[in-house]
PDB file of N, CA and C in Angstrom:
ATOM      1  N   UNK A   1      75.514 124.316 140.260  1.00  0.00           N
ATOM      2  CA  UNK A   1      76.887 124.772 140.450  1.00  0.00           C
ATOM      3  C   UNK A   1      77.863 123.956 139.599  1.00  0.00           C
ATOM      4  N   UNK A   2      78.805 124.398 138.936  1.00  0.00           N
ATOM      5  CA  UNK A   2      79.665 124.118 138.408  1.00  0.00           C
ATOM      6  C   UNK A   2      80.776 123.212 138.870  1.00  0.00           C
ATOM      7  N   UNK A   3      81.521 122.054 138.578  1.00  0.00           N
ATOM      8  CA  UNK A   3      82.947 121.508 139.626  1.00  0.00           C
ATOM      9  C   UNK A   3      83.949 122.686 139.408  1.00  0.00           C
ATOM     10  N   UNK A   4      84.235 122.796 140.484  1.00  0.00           N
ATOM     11  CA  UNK A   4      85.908 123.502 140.699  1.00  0.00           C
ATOM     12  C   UNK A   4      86.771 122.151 140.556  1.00  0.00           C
ATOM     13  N   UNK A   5      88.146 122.595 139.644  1.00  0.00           N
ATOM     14  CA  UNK A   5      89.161 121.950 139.763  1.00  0.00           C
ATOM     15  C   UNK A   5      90.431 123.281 140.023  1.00  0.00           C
ATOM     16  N   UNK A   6      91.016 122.822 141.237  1.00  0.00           N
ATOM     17  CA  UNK A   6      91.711 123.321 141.741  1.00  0.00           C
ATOM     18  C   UNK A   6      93.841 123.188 140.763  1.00  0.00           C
ATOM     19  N   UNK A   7      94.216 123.983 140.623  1.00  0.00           N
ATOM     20  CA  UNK A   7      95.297 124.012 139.630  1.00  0.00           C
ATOM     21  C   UNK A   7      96.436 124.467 140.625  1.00  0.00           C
ATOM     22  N   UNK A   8      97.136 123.902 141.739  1.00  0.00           N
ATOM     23  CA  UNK A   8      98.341 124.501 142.552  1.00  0.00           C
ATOM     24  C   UNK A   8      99.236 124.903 141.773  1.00  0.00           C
ATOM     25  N   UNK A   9      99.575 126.576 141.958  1.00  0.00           N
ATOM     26  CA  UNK A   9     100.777 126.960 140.976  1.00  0.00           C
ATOM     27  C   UNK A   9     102.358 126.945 141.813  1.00  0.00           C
ATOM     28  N   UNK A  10     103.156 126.579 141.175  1.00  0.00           N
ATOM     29  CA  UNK A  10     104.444 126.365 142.001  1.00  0.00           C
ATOM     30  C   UNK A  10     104.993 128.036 141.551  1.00  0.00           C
ATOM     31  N   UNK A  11     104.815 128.495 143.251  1.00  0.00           N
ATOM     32  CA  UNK A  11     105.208 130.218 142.839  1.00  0.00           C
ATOM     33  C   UNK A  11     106.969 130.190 143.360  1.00  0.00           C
ATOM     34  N   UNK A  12     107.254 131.712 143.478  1.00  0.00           N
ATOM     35  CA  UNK A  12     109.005 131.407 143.917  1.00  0.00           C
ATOM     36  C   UNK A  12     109.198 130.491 145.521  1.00  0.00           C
ATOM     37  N   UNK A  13     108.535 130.468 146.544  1.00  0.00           N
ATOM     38  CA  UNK A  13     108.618 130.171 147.592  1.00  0.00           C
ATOM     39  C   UNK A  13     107.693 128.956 147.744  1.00  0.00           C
ATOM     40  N   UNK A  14     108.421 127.757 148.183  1.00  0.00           N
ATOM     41  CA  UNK A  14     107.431 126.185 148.973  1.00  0.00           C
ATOM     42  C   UNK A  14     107.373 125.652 147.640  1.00  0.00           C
ATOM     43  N   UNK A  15     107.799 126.221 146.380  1.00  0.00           N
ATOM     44  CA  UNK A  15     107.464 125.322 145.443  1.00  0.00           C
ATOM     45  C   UNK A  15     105.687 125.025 145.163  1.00  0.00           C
ATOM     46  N   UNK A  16     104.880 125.544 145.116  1.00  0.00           N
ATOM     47  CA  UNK A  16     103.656 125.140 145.266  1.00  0.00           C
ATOM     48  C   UNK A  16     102.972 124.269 146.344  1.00  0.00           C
ATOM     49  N   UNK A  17     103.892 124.231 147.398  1.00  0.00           N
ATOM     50  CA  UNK A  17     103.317 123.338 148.677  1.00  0.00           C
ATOM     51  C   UNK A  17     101.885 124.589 149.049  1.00  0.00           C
ATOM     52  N   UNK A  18     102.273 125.314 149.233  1.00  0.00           N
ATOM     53  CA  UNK A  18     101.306 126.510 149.852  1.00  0.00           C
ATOM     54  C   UNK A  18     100.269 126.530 148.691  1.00  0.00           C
ATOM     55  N   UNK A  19     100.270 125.922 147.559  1.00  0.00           N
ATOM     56  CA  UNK A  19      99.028 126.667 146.623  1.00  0.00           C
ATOM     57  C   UNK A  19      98.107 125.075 146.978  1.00  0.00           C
ATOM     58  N   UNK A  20      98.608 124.049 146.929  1.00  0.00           N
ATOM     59  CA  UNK A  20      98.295 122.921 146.909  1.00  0.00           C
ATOM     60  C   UNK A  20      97.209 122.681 148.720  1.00  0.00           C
ATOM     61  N   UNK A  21      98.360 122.909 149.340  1.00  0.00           N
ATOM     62  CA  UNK A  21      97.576 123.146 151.225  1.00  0.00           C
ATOM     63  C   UNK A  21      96.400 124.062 151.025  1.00  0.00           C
ATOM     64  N   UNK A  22      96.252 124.934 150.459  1.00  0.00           N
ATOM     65  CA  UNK A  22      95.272 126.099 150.747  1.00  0.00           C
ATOM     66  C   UNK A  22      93.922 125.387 149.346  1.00  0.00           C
ATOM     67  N   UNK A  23      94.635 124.413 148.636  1.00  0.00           N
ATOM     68  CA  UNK A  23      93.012 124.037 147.514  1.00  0.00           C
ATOM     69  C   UNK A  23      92.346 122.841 148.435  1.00  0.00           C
ATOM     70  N   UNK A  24      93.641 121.847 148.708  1.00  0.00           N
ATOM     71  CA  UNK A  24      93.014 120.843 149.755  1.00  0.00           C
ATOM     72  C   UNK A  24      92.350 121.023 150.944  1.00  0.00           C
ATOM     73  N   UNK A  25      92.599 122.518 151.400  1.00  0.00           N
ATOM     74  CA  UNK A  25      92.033 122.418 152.904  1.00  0.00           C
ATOM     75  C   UNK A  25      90.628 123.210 152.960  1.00  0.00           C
ATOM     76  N   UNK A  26      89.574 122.746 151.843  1.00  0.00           N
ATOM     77  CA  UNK A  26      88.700 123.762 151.621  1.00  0.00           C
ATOM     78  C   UNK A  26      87.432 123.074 152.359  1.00  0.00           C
ATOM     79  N   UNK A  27      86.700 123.673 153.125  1.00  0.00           N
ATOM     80  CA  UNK A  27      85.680 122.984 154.362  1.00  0.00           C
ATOM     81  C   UNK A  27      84.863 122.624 153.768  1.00  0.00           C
ATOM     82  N   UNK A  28      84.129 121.673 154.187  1.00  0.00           N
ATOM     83  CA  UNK A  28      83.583 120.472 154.123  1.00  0.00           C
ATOM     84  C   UNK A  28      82.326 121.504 152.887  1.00  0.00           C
ATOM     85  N   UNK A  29      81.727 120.528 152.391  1.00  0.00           N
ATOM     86  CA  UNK A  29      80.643 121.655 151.567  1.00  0.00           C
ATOM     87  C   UNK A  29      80.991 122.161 150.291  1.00  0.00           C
ATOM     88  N   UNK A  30      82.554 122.501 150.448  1.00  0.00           N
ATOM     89  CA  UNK A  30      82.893 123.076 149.168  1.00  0.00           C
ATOM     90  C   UNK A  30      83.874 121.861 148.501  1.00  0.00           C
ATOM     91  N   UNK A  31      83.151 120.789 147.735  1.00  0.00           N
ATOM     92  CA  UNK A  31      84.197 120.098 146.662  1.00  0.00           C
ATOM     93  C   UNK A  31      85.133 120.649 145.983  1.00  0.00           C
ATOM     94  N   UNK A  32      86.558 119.972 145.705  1.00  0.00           N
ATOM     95  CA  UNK A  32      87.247 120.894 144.974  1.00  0.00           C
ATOM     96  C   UNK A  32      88.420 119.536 144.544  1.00  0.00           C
ATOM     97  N   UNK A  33      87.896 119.574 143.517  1.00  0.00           N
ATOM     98  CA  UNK A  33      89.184 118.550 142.681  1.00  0.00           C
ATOM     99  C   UNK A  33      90.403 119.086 142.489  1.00  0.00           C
ATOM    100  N   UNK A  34      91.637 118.264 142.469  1.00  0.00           N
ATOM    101  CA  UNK A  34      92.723 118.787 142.573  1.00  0.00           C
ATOM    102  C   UNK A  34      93.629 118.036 141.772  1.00  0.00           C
ATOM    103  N   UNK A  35      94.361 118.835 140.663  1.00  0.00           N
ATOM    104  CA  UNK A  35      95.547 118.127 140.195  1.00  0.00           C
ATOM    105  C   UNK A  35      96.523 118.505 140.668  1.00  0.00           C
ATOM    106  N   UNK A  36      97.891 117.815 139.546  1.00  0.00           N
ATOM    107  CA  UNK A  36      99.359 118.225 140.588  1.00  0.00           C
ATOM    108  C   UNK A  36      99.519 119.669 140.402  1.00  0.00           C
ATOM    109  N   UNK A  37     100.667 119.840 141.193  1.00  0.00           N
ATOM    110  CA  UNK A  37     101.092 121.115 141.174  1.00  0.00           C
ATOM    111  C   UNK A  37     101.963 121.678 139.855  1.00  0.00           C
ATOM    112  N   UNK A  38     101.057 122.611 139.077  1.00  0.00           N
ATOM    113  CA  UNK A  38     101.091 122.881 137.737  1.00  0.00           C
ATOM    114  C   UNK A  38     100.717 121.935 136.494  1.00  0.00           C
ATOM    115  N   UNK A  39      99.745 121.276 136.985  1.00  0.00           N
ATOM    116  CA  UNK A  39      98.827 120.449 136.011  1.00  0.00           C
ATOM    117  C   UNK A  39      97.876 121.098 135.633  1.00  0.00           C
ATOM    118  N   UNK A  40      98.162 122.080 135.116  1.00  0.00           N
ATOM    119  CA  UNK A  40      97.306 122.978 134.243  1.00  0.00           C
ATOM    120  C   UNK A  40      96.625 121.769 132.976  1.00  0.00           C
ATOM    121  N   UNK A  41      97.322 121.256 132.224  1.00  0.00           N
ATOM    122  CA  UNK A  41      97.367 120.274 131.129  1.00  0.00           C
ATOM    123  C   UNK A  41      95.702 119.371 131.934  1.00  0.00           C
ATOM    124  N   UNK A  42      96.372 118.486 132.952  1.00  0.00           N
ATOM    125  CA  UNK A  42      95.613 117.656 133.322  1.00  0.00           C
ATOM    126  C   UNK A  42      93.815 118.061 134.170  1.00  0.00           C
ATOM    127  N   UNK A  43      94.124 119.341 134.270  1.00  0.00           N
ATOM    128  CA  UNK A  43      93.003 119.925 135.095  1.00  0.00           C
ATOM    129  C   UNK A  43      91.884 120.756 133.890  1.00  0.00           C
ATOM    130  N   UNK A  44      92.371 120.349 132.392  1.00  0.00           N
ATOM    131  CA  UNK A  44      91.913 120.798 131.158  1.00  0.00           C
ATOM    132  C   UNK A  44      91.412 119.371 130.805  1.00  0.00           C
ATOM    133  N   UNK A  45      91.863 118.186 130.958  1.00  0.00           N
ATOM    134  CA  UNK A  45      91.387 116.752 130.251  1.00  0.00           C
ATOM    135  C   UNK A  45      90.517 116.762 131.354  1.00  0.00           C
ATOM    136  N   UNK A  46      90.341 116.619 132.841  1.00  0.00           N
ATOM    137  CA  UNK A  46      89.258 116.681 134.112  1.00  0.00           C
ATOM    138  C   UNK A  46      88.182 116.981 133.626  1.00  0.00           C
ATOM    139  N   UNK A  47      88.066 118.397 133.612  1.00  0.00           N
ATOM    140  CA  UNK A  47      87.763 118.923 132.715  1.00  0.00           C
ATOM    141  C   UNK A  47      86.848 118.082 131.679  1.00  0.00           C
ATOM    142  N   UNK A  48      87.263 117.862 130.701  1.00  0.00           N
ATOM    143  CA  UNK A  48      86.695 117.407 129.304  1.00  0.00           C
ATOM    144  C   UNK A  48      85.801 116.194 129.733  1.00  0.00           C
ATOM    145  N   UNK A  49      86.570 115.840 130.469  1.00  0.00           N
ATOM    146  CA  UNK A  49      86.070 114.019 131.058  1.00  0.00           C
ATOM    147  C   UNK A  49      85.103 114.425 131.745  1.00  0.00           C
ATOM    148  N   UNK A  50      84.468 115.464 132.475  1.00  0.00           N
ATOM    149  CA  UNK A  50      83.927 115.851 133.164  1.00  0.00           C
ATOM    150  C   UNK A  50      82.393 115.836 132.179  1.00  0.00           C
ATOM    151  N   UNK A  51      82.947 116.506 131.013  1.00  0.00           N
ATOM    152  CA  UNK A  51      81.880 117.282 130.579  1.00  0.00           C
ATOM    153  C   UNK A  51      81.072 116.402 129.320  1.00  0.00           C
ATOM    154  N   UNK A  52      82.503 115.118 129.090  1.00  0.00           N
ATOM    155  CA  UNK A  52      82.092 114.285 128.073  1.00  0.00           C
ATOM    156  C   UNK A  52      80.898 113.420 128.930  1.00  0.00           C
ATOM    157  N   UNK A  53      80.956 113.274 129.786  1.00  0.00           N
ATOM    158  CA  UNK A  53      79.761 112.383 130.864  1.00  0.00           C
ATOM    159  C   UNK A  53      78.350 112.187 130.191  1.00  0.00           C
ATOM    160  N   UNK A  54      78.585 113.952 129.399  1.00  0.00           N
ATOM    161  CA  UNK A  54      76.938 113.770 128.618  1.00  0.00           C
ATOM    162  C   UNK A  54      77.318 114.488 127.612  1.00  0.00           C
ATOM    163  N   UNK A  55      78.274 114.220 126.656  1.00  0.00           N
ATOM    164  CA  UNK A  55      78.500 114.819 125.554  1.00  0.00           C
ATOM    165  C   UNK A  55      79.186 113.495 124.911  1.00  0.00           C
ATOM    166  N   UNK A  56      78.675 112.560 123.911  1.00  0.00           N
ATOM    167  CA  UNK A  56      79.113 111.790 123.325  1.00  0.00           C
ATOM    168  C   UNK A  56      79.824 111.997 122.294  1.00  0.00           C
ATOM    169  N   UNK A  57      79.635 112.881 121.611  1.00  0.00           N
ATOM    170  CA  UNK A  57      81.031 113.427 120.708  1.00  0.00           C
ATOM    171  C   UNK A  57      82.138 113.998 121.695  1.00  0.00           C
ATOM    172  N   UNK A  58      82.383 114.724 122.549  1.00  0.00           N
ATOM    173  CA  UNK A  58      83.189 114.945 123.488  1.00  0.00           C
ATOM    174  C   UNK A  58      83.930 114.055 123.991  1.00  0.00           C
ATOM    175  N   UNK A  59      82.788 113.096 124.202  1.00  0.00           N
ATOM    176  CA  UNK A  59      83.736 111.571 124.717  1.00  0.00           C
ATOM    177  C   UNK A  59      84.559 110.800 123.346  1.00  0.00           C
ATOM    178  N   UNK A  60      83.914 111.083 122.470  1.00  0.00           N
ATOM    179  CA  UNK A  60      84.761 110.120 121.457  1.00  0.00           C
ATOM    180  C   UNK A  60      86.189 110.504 121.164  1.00  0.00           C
ATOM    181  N   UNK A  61      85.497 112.278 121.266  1.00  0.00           N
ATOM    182  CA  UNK A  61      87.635 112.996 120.904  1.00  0.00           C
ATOM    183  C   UNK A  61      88.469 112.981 122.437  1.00  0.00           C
ATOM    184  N   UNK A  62      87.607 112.456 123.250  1.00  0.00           N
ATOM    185  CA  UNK A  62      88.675 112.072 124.264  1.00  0.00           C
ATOM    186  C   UNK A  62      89.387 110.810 124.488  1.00  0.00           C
ATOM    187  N   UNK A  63      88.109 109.885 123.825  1.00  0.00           N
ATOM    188  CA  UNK A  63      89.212 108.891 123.227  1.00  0.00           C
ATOM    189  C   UNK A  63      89.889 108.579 122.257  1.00  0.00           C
ATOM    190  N   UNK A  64      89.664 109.103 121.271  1.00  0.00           N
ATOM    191  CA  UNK A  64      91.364 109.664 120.152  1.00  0.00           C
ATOM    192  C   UNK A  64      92.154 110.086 120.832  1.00  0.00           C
ATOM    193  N   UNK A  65      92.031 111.038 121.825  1.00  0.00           N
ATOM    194  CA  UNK A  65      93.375 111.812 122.176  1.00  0.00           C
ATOM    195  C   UNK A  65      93.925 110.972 123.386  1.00  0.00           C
ATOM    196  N   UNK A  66      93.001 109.882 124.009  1.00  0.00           N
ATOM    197  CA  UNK A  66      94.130 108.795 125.069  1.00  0.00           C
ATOM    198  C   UNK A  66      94.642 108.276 123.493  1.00  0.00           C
ATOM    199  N   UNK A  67      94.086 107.657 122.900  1.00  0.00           N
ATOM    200  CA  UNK A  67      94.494 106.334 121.905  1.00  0.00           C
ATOM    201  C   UNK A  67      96.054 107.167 121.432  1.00  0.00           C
ATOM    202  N   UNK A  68      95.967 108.395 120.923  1.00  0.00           N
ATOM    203  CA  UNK A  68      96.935 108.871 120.473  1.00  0.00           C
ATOM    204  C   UNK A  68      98.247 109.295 121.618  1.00  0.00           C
ATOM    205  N   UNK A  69      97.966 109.616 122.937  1.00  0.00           N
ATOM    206  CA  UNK A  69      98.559 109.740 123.636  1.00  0.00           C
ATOM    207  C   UNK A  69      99.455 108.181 124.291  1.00  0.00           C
ATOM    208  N   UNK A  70      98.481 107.391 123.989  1.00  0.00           N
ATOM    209  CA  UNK A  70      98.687 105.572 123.987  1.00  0.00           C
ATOM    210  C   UNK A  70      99.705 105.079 123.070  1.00  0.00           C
ATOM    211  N   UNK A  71      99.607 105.773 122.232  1.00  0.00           N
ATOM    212  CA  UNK A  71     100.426 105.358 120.673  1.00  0.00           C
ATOM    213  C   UNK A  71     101.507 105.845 120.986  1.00  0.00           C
ATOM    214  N   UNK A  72     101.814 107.167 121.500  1.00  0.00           N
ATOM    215  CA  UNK A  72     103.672 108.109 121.727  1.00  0.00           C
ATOM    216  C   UNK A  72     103.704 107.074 122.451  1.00  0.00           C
ATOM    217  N   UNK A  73     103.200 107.036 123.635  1.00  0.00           N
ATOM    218  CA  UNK A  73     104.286 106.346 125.235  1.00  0.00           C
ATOM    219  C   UNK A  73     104.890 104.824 124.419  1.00  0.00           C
ATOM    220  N   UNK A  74     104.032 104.038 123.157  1.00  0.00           N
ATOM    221  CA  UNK A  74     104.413 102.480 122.330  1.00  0.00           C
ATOM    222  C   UNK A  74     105.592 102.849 122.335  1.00  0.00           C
ATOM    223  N   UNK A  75     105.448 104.482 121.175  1.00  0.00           N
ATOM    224  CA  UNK A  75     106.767 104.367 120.724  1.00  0.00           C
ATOM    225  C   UNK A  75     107.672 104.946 121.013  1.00  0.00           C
ATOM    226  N   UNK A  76     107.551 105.385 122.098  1.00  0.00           N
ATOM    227  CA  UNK A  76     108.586 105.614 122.872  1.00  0.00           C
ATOM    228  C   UNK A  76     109.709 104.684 123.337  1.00  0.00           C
ATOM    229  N   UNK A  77     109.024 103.825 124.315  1.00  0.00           N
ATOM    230  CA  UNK A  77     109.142 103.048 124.217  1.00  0.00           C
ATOM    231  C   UNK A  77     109.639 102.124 123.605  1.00  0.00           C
ATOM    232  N   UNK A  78     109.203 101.877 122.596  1.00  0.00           N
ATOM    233  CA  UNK A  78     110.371 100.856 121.743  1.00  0.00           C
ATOM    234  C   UNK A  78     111.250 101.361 121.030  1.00  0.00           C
ATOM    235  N   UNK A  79     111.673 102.902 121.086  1.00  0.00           N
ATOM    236  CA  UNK A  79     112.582 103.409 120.651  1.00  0.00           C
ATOM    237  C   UNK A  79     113.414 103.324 121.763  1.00  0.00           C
ATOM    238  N   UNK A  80     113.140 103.896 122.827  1.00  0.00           N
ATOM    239  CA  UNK A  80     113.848 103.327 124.192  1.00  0.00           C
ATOM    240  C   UNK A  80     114.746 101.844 124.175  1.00  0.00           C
ATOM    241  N   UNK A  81     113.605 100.927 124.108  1.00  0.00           N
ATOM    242  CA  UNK A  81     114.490  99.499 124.091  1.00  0.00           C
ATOM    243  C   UNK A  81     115.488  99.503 122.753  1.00  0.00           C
ATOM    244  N   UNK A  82     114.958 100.487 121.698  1.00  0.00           N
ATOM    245  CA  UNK A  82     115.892  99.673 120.805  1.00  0.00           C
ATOM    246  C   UNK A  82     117.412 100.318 121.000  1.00  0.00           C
ATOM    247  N   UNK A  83     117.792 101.380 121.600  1.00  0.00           N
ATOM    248  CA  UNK A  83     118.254 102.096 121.952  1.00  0.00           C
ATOM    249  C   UNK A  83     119.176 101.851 123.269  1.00  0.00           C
ATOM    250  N   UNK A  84     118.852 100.934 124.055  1.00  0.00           N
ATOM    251  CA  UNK A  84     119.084 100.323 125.166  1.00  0.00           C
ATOM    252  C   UNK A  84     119.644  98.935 124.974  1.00  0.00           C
ATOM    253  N   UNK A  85     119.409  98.222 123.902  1.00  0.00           N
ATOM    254  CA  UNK A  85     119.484  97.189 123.250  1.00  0.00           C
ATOM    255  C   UNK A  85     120.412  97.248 121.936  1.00  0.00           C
ATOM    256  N   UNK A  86     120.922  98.156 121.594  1.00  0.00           N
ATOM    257  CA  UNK A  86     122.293  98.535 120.911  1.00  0.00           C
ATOM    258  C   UNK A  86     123.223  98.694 121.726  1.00  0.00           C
ATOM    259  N   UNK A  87     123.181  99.143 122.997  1.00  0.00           N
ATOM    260  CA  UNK A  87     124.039  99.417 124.106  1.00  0.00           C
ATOM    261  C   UNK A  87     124.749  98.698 124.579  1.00  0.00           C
ATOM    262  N   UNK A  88     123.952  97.425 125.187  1.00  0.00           N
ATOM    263  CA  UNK A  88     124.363  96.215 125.668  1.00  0.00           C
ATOM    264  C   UNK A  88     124.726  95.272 124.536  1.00  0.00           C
ATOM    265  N   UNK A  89     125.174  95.458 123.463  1.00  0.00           N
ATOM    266  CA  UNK A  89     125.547  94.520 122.246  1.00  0.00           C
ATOM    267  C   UNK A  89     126.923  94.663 122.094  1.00  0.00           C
TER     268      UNK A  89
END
């Protein structure tokens, strides 16, 4: 059997409380991983990470894509401070 990862969609009503209650409350027997509500994105890397377990090229482009995802938040970041740090001058 395959993992289910469960994807709560935030519909017009509860905001996705109701998609989220109904993936978590699944009886005992049936695993079901769960990201946030509309982590479509993150329930696609699960996913990958899942599958890199025994796919060593899989795993390697998953670590380019943290390293690169590692690299925005740097420079973000220090665009942030520098930015924050003209402010207070």
């Amino acid at each position: 059997p395959l993992p289910v990862v469960g994807v709560p969609v935030p519909l017009r009503y509860l905001d996705g409380m109701d998609s989220l209650l109904s993936i978590v409350q699944m009886p005992a027997g049936v695993p079901v991983a769960t990201v946030s509500i509309g982590g479509a994105r993150n329930a696609g890397l699960l996913a990958v990470r899942i599958l890199a377990a025994s796919d060593e090229g899989l795993a390697a482009r998953m670590r380019e894509f943290q390293q690169q995802l590692a690299d925005t938040a740097r420079a973000k970041d220090a665009a942030l401070a520098e930015r924050t740090r003209t402010l207070t001058e």
